[in-house]
Protein backbone atom coordinates (compact mmCIF):
# COMPACT_ATOMS: atom_id res chain seq x y z
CA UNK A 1 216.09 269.32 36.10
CA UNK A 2 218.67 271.75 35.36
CA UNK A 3 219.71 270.26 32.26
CA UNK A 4 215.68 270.85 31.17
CA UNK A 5 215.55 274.48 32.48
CA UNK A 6 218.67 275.54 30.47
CA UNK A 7 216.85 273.86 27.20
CA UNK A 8 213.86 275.38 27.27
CA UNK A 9 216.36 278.85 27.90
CA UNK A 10 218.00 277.93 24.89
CA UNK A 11 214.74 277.48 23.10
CA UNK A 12 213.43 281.06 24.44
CA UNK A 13 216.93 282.42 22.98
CA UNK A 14 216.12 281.19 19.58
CA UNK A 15 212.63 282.59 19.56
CA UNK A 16 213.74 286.04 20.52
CA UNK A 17 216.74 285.85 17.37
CA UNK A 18 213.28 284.77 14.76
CA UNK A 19 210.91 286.60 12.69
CA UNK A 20 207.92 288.19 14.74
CA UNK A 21 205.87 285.07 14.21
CA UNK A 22 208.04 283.08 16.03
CA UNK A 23 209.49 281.45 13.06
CA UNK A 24 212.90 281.72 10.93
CA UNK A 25 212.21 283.80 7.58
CA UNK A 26 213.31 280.70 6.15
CA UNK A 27 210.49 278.28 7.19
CA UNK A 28 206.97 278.46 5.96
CA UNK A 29 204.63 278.05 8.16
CA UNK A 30 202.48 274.45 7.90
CA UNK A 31 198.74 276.84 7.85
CA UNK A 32 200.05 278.54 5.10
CA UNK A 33 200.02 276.16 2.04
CA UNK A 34 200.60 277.47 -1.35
CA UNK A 35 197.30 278.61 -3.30
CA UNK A 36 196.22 276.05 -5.29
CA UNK A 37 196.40 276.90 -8.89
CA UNK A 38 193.34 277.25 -10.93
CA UNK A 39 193.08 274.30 -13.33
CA UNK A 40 192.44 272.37 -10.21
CA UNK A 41 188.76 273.44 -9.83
CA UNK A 42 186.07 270.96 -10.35
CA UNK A 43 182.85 271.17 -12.65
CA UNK A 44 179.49 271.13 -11.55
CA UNK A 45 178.84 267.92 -12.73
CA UNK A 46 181.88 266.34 -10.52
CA UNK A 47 180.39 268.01 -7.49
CA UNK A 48 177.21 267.31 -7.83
CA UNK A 49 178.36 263.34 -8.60
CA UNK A 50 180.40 263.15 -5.64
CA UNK A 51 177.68 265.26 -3.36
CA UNK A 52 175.03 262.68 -4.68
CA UNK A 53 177.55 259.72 -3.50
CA UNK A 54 178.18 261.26 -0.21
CA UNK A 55 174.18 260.51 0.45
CA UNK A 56 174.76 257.17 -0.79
CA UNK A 57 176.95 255.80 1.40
CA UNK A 58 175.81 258.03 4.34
CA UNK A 59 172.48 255.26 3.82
CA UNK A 60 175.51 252.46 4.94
CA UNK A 61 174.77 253.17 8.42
CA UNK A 62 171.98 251.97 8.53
CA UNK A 63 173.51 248.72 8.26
CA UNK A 64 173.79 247.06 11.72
CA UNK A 65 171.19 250.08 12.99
CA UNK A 66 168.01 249.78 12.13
CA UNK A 67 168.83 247.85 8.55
CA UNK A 68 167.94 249.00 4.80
CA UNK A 69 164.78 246.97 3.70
CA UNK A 70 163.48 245.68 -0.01
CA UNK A 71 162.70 247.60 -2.50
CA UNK A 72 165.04 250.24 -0.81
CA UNK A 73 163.59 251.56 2.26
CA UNK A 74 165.00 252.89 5.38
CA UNK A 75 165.28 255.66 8.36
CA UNK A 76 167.93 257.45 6.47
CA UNK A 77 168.10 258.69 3.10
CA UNK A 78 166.49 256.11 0.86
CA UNK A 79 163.61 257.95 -0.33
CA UNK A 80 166.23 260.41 -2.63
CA UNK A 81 166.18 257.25 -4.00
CA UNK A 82 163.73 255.86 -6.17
CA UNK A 83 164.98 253.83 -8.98
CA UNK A 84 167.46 251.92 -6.29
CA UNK A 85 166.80 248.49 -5.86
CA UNK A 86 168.52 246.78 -2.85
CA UNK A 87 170.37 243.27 -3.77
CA UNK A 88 171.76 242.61 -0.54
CA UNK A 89 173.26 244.18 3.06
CA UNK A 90 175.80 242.46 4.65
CA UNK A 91 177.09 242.84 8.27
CA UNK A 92 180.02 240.58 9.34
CA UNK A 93 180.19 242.05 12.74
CA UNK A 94 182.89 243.49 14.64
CA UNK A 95 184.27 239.90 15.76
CA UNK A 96 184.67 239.44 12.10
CA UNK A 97 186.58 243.03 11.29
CA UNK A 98 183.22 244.82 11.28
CA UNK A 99 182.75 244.91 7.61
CA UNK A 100 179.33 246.13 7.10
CA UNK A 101 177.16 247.67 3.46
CA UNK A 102 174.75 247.01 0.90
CA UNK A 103 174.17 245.92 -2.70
CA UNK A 104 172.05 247.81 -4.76
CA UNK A 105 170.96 248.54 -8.34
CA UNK A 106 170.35 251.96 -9.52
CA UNK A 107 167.68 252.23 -12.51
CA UNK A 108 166.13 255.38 -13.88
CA UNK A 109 165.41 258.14 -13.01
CA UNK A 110 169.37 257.59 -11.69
CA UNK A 111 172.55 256.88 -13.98
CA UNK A 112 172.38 252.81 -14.68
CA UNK A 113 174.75 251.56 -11.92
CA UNK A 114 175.69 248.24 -9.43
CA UNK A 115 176.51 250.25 -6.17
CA UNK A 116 178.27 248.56 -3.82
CA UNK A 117 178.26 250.76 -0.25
CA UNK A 118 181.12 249.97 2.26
CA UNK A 119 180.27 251.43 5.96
CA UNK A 120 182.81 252.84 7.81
CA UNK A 121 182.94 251.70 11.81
CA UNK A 122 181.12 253.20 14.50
CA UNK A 123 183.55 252.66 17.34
CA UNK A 124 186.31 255.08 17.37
CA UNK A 125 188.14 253.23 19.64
CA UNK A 126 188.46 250.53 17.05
CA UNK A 127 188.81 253.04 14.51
CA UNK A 128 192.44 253.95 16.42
CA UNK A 129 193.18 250.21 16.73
CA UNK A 130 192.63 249.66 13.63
CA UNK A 131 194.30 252.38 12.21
CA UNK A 132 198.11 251.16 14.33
CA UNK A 133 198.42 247.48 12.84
CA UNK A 134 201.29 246.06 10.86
CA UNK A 135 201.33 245.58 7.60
CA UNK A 136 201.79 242.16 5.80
CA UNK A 137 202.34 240.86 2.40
CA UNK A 138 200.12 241.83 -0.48
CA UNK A 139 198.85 239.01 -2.42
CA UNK A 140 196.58 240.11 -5.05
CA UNK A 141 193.94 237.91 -7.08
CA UNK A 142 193.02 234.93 -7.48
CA UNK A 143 190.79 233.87 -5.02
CA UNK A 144 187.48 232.01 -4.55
CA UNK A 145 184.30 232.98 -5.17
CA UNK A 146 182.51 231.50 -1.62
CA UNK A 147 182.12 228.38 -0.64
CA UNK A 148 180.11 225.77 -2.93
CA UNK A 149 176.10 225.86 -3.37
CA UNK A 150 173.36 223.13 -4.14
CA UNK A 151 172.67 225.56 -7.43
CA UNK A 152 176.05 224.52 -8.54
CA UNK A 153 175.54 222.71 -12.12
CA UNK A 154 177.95 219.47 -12.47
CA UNK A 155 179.43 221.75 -14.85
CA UNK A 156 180.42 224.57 -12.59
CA UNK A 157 181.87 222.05 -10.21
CA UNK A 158 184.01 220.54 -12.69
CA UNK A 159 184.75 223.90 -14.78
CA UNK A 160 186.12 225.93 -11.17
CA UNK A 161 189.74 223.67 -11.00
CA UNK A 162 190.19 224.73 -14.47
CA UNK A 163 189.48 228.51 -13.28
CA UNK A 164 191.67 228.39 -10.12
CA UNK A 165 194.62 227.48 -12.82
CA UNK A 166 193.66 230.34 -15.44
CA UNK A 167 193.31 232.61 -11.97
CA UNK A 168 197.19 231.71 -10.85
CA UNK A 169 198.03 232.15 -14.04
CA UNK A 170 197.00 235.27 -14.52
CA UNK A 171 198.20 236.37 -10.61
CA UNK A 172 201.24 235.47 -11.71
CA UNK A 173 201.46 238.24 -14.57
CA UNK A 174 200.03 240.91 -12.15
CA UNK A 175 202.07 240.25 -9.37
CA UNK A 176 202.93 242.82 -6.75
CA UNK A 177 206.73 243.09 -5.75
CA UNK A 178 207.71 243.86 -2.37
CA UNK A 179 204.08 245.25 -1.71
CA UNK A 180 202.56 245.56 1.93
CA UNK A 181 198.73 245.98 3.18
CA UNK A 182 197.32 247.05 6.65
CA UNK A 183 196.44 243.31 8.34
CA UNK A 184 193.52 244.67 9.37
CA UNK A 185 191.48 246.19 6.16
CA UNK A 186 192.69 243.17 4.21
CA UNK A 187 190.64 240.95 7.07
CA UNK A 188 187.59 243.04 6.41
CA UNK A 189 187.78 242.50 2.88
CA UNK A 190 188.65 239.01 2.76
CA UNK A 191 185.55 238.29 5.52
CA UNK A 192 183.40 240.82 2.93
CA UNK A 193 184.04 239.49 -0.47
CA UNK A 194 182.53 236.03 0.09
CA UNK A 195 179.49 237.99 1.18
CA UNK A 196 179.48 240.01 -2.20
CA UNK A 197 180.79 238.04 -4.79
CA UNK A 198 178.12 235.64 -6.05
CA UNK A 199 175.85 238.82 -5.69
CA UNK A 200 178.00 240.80 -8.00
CA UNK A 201 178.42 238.07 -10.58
CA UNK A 202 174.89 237.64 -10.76
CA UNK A 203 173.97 241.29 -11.41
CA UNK A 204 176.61 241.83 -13.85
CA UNK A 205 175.47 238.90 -15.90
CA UNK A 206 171.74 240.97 -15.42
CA UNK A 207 172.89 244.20 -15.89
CA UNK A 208 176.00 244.31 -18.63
CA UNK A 209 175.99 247.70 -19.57
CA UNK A 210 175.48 248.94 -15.85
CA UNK A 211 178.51 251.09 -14.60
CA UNK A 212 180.36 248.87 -11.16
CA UNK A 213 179.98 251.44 -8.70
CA UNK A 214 182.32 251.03 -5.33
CA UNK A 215 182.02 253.54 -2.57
CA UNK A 216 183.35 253.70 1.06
CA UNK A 217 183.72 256.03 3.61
CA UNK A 218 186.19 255.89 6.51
CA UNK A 219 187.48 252.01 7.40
CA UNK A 220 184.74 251.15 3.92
CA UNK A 221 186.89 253.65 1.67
CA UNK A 222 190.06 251.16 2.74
CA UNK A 223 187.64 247.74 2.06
CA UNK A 224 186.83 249.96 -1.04
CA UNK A 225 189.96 250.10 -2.63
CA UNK A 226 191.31 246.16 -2.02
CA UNK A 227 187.78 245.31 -3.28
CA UNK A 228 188.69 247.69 -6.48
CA UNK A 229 192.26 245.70 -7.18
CA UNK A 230 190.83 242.50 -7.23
CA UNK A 231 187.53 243.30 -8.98
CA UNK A 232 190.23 244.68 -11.90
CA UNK A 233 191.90 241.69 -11.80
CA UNK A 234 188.23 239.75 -12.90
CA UNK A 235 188.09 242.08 -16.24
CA UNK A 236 185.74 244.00 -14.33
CA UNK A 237 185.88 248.28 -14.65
CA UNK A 238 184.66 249.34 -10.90
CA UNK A 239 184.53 253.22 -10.93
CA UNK A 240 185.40 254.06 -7.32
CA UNK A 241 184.61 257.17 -4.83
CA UNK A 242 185.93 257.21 -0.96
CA UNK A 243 185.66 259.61 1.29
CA UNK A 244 188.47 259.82 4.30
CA UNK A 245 189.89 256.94 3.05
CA UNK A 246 192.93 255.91 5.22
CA UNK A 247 196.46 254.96 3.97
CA UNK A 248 195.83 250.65 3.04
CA UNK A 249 199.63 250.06 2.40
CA UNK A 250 203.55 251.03 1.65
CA UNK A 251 204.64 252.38 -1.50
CA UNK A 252 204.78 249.19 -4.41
CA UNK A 253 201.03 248.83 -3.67
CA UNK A 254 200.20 252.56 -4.03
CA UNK A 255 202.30 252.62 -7.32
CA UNK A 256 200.25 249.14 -8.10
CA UNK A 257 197.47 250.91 -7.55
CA UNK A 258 198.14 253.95 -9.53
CA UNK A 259 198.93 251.95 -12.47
CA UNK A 260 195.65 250.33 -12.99
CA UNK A 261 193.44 253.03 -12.38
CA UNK A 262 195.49 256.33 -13.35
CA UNK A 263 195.97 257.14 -17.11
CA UNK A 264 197.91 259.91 -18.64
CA UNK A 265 195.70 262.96 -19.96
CA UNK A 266 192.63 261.53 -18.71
CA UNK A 267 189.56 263.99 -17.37
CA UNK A 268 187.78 263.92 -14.68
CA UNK A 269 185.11 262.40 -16.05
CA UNK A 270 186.73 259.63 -16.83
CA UNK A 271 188.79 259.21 -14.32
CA UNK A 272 187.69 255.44 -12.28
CA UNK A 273 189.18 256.32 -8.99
CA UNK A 274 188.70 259.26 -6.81
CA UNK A 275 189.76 259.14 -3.24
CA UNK A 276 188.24 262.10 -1.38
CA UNK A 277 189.73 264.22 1.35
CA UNK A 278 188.78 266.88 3.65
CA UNK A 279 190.91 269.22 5.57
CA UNK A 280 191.27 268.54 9.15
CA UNK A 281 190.35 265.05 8.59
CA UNK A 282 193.30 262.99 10.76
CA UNK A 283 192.41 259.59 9.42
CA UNK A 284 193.79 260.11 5.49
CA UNK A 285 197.30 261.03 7.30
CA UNK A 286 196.56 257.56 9.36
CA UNK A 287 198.21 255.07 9.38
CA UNK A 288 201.42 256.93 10.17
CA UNK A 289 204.06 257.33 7.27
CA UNK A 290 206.64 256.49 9.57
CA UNK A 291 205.21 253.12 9.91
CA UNK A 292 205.48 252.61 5.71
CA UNK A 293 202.21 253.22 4.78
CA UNK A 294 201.54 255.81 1.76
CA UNK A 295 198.93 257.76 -0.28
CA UNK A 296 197.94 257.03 -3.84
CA UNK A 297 196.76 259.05 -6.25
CA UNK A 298 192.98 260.39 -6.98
CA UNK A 299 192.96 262.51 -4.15
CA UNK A 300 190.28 265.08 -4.25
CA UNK A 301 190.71 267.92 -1.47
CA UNK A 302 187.53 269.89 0.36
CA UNK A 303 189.50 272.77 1.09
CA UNK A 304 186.32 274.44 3.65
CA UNK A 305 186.43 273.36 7.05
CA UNK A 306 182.76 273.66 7.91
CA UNK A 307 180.03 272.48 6.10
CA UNK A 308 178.42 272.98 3.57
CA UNK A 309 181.32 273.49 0.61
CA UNK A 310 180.64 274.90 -2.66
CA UNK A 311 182.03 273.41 -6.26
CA UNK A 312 184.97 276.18 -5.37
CA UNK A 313 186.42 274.62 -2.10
CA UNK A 314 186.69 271.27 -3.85
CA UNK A 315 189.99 270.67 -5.63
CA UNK A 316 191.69 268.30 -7.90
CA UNK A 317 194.96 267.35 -6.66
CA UNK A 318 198.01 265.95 -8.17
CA UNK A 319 200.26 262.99 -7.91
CA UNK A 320 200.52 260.30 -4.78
CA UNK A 321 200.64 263.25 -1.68
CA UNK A 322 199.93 266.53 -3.16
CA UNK A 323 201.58 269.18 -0.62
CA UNK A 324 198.62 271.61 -1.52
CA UNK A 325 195.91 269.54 -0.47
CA UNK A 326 195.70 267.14 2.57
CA UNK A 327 199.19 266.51 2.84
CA UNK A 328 199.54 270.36 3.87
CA UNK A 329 198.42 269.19 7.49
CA UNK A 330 200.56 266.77 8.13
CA UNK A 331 203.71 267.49 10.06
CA UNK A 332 206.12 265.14 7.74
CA UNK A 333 205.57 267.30 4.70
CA UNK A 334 208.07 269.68 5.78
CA UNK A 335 211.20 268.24 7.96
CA UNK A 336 214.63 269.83 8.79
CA UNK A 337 217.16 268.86 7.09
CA UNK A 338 219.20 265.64 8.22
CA UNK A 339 222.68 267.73 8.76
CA UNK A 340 220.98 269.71 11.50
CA UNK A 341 221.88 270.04 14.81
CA UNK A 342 220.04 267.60 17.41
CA UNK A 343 218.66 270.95 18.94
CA UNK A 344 217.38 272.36 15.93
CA UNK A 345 215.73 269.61 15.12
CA UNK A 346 213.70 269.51 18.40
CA UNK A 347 213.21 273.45 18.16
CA UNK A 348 211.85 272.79 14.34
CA UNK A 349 209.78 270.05 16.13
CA UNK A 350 207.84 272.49 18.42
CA UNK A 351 207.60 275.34 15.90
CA UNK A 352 205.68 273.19 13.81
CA UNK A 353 203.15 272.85 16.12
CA UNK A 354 203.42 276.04 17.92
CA UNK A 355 203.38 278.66 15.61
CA UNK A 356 200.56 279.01 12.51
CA UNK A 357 201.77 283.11 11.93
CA UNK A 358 198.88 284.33 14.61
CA UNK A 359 200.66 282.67 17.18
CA UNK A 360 198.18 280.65 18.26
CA UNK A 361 198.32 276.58 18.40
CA UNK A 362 198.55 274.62 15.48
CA UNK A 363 198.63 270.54 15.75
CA UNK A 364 198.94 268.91 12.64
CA UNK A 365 195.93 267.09 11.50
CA UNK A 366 197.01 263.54 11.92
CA UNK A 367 196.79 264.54 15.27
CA UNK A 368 193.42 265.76 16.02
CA UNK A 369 191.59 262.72 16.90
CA UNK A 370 188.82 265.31 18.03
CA UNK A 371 188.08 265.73 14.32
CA UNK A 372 186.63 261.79 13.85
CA UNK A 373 183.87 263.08 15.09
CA UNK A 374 183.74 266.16 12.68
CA UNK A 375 185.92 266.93 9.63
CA UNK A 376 186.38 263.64 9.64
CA UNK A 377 182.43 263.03 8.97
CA UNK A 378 181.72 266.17 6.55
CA UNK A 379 181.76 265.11 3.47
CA UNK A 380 179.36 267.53 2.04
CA UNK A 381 176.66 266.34 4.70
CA UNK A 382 177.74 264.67 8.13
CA UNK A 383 177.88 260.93 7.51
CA UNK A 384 177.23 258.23 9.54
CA UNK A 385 173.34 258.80 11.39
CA UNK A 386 170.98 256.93 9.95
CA UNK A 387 167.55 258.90 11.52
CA UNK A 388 165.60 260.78 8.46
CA UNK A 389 167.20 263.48 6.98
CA UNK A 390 170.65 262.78 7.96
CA UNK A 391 172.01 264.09 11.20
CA UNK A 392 170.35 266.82 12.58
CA UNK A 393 172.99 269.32 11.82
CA UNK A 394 172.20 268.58 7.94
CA UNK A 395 168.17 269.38 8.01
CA UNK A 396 168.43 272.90 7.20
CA UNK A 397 171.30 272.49 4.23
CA UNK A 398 169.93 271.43 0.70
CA UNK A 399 171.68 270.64 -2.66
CA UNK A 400 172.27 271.91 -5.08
CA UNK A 401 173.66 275.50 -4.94
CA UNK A 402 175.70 277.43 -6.30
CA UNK A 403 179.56 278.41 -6.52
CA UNK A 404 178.92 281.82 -4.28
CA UNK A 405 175.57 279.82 -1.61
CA UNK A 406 176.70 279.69 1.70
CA UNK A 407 174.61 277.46 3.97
């Protein structure tokens, strides 16, 4: 007890000999990011693409709920939707990693595309479970396509051994050293892509010069992105949009990643992979660095905390964990350094989290659990109701706007 009373002494002592915030002159505090420079702003066009894809996966939850009906009907959004045809929904369950989404073509008066819609879960609780696994190897492609039908041609059935060879062969040219997935996102897209995969093969044949559209939000964004790696791996060209998408595995993977969707000088409008972020949001920080899982690249930041954002609160961000964008809120970005005394290193600790230059509170956002039910859900609308309109708080907002609207 004493030992404990003259600590927190010594860390009143060290306050009084800092700046008037409460915090060396030396140390920046973690609410006060640099300004983001301006050849990070988006067009109109990118906003309005990735505020149209927002709605489109919000129509997800409806999977498991009240379900997304042919031609493409349901409680939620579909009626924004006219030239969408529905293929498929799927809905593994939550015994069976609670994969759940749709299949859907999207015809004129909307861009020619295959959408494939990942749902995020409902249940926080297994949102947190999920989120503390351990990772395990990476294998990427091959694979199988499902298990055998009647429709199967004598041909087909002797063709696939001959496949499954080219398939190794070609795993074995893009194989991923030392790489490491979260168990648990890898079990939702391994019980997911037997689901899809005869669906998708059948509506590329159809539709060849449609665009492969993946997009996910929350847990989906994580399916989103395995689905992505091994739907490269089959020649295919997904273009892919998440939204809160967690951290799916260590380091090699991200940089495997990064090398088969990044390119050097390319736009935004070309760019095939755009993993979107919004400040607050605990669950791109999650799972925890500390545990080996990383960020890859793509990131997109929605710098507003409240909804709605205009085209300037959305940035484009740079490299694997840009410091300016969601990586500002986590407490890891900014350590002491490892020569430090033990005490420093526990006052640096609660400084961090004390003092944001107001001196009021300031947790980091991997932290705030709270904001599942918020940031973590305001991606231009709040995702993840399936009633008409959206959820409530949405009815009054409309797109589009402008730069200067506020809603």
């Amino acid at each position: 007890m004493l030992l404990s009373y003259c600590y927190v002494v010594c860390l009143y002592l060290l306050f009084l000999g800092t700046g008037t915030n409460g915090l060396p002159t030396s140390q920046v505090p973690l609410s006060a990011p640099p300004a983001l420079s301006s050849n990070r702003t988006v067009s109109k066009e990118f906003f309005y693409e990735l505020e149209e894809l927002a709605r489109i996966v919000d129509i997800s939850y409806c999977v498991g709920t009240t379900g997304i009906q042919k031609p493409f009907l349901c409680a939620s959004r579909c009626q924004e939707f006219p030239g969408f045809e529905l293929v498929k929904t799927w809905n593994t369950g939550p015994l069976l990693a609670d994969s759940c989404g749709y299949i859907a073509i999207s015809h004129f008066p909307s861009p020619k595309r295959i959408i494939v819609a990942f749902r995020g879960t409902y249940s926080i609780a297994n949102t947190i479970i999920d989120l503390s696994t351990i990772p395990q190897e990476y294998a990427p492609y091959p694979g199988d396509d499902g298990p055998d039908t009647p429709s199967d041609s004598i041909i087909d059935l002797l063709w696939r051994p001959l496949k499954h060879v080219r398939r190794v062969a070609e795993a074995a040219e893009d194989k991923c050293d030392d790489c490491t997935v979260h168990l648990g996102f890898m079990t939702s897209w391994r019980q997911t892509r037997t689901e899809i995969l005869p669906h998708l093969v059948e509506a590329i044949k159809k539709y060849p010069d449609y665009q492969l559209t993946l997009v996910g939000h929350s847990l989906g964004g994580a399916v989103a992105a395995l689905a992505s790696l091994e739907f490269k791996a089959r020649g295919w060209n997904p273009k892919v949009t998440t939204f809160g998408e967690p951290r799916i595995g260590n380091q090699p993977l991200m940089k495997y990643m990064d090398d088969r969707f990044l390119h050097e000088g390319e736009d935004e409008s070309s760019s095939m992979y755009r993993r979107v972020t919004h400040v607050d949001d605990p669950v791109p920080l999650l799972p925890l660095e500390e545990w080996g899982f990383k960020m890859h690249a793509g990131e997109v930041f929605i710098s507003k905390p409240k909804l709605s954002p205009a085209i300037n609160d959305v940035q484009h961000c740079e490299g694997d964990e840009d410091p300016q964008c969601i990586m500002a809120g986590d407490s890891t970005a900014t350590g002491p350094a490892d020569d430090e005394t033990e005490l420093w290193l526990e006052y640096s600790k609660l400084t961090e989290i004390w003092n944001d230059g107001t001196g009021i509170l300031a947790i980091p956002a991997r932290y705030k659990l709270w904001q599942l039910f918020f940031a973590h859900r305001d991606y231009f609308w709040r995702l993840g109701l399936c009633i008409p309109g959206g959820d409530p708080v949405d009815w009054y907002r409309e797109y589009p706007h402008n730069e200067t609207d506020e809603l």
